[in-house]
Protein backbone atom coordinates (compact mmCIF):
# COMPACT_ATOMS: atom_id res chain seq x y z
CA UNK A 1 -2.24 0.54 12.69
CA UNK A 2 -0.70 3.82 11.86
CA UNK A 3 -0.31 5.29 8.43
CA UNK A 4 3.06 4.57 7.89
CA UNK A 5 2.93 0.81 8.97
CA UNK A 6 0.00 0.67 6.35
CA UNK A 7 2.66 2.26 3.54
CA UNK A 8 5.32 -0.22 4.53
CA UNK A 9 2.94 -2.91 4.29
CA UNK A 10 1.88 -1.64 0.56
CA UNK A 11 5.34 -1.39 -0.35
CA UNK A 12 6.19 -4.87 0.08
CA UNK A 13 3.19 -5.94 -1.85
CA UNK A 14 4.34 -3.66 -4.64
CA UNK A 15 8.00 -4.65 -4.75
CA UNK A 16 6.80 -8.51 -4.56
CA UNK A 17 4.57 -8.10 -7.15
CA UNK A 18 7.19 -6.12 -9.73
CA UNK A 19 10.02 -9.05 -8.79
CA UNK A 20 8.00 -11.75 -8.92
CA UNK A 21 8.98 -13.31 -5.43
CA UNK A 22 8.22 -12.85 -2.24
CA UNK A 23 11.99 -11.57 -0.53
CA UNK A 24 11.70 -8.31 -0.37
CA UNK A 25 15.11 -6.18 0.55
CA UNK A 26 15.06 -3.58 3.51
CA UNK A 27 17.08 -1.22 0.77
CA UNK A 28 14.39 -1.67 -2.15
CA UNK A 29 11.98 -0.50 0.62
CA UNK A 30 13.75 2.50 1.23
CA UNK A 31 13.85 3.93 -1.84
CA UNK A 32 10.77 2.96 -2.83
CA UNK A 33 9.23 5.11 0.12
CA UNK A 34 12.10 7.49 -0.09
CA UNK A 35 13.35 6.82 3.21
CA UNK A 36 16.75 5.92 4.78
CA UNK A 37 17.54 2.26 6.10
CA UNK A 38 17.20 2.60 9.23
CA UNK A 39 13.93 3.81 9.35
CA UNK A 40 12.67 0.98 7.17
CA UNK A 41 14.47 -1.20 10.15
CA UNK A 42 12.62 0.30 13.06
CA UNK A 43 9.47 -0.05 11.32
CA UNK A 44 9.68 -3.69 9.90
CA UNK A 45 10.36 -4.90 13.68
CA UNK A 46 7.42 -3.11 14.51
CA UNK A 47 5.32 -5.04 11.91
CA UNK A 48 7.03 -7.67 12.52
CA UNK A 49 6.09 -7.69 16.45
CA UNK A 50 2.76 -7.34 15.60
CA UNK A 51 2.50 -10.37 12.55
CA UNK A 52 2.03 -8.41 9.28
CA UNK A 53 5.66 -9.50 8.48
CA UNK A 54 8.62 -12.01 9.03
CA UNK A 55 12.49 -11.48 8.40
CA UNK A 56 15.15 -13.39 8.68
CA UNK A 57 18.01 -12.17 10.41
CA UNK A 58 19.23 -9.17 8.24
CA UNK A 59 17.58 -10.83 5.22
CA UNK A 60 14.56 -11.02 3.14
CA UNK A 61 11.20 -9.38 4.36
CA UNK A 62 7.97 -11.21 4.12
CA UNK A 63 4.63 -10.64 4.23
CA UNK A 64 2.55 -13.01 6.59
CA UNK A 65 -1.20 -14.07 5.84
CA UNK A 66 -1.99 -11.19 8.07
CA UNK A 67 -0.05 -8.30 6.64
CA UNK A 68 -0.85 -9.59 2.92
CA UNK A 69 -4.57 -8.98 4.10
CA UNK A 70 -3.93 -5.61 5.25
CA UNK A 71 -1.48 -4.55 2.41
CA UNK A 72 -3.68 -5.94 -0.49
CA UNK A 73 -6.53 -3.48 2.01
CA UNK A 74 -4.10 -0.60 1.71
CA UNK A 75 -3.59 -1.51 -2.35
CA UNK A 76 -6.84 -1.31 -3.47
CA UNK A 77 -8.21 1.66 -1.14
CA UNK A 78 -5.45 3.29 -3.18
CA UNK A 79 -5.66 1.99 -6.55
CA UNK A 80 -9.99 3.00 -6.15
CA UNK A 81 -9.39 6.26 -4.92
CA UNK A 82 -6.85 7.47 -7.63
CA UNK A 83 -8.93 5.87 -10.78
CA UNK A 84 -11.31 8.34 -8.86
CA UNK A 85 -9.26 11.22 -9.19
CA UNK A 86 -7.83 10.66 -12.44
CA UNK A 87 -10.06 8.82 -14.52
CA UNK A 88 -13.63 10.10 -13.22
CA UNK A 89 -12.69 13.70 -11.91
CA UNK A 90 -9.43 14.26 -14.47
CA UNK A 91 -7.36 15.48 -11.88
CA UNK A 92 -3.18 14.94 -13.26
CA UNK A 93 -1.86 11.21 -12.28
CA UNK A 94 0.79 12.44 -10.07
CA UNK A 95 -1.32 14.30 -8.43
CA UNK A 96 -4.63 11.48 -8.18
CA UNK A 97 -1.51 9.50 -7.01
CA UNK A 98 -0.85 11.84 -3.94
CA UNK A 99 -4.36 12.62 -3.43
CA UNK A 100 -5.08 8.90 -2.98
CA UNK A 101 -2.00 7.99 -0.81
CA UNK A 102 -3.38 10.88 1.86
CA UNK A 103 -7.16 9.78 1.87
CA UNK A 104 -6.45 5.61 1.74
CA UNK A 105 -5.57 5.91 5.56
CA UNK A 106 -8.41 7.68 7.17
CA UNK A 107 -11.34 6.73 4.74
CA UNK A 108 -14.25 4.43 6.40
CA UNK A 109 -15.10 1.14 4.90
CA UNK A 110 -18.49 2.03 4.11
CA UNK A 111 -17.39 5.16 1.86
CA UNK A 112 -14.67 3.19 0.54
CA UNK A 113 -17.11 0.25 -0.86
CA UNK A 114 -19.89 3.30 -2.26
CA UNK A 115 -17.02 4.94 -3.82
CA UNK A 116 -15.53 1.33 -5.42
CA UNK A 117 -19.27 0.36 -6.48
CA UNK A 118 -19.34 4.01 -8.16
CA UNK A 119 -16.24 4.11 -9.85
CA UNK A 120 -16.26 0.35 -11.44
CA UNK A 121 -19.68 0.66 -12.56
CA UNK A 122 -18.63 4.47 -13.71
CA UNK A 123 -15.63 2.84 -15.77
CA UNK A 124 -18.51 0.14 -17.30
CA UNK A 125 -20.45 2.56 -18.74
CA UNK A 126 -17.61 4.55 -21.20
């Protein structure tokens, strides 16, 4: 899956999780990613072709089992790798938040689990 497919994906989790239902609007994804409408468009029929998500005609977007799997994936890659940043190198949030958005793509599963292990255990000790 490309990288952007992989931020769509997280943005749906995110906006379902702040709403507290599972509809998510093809507008609320747009500015959430800061991207126009029809971008958001193309790239929810491309999820949606290949089962991460389901939309009714010109309505709500939803995640399938699938594309929860990969988006709550995408989540916490990102969520580990900026309490890296931030909370065990200091780097700014903003910046831990950027750092982590680049890196949560193209980082192998067996760093990402050494790197989890490290910075929960890290965060036990203080």
């Amino acid at each position: 899956m490309l990288r952007a497919g992989e931020d769509y994906l997280e943005a749906v989790l995110q906006l379902e999780a702040k709403q507290k239902n599972p509809g998510v609007r093809i507008t609320d994804i747009a500015n959430k990613l800061s991207v126009t409408k029809p971008s958001v468009i193309r790239a929810m029929k491309q999820l949606g072709a290949e089962g991460y998500i389901t939309q009714e005609s010109y309505g709500d977007i939803y995640l399938t089992d699938k594309g929860r799997m990969k988006a709550s994936q995408v989540y916490h890659r990102h969520s580990v790798l900026t309490m890296f940043f931030s909370e065990v190198l200091g780097v700014e949030p903003v910046q831990a938040e950027r750092d982590a958005c680049l890196i949560e793509h193209d980082i192998s599963a067996e760093s990402m689990e050494k790197l989890s292990t490290f910075v929960f255990s890290y965060l036990k000790k203080e």
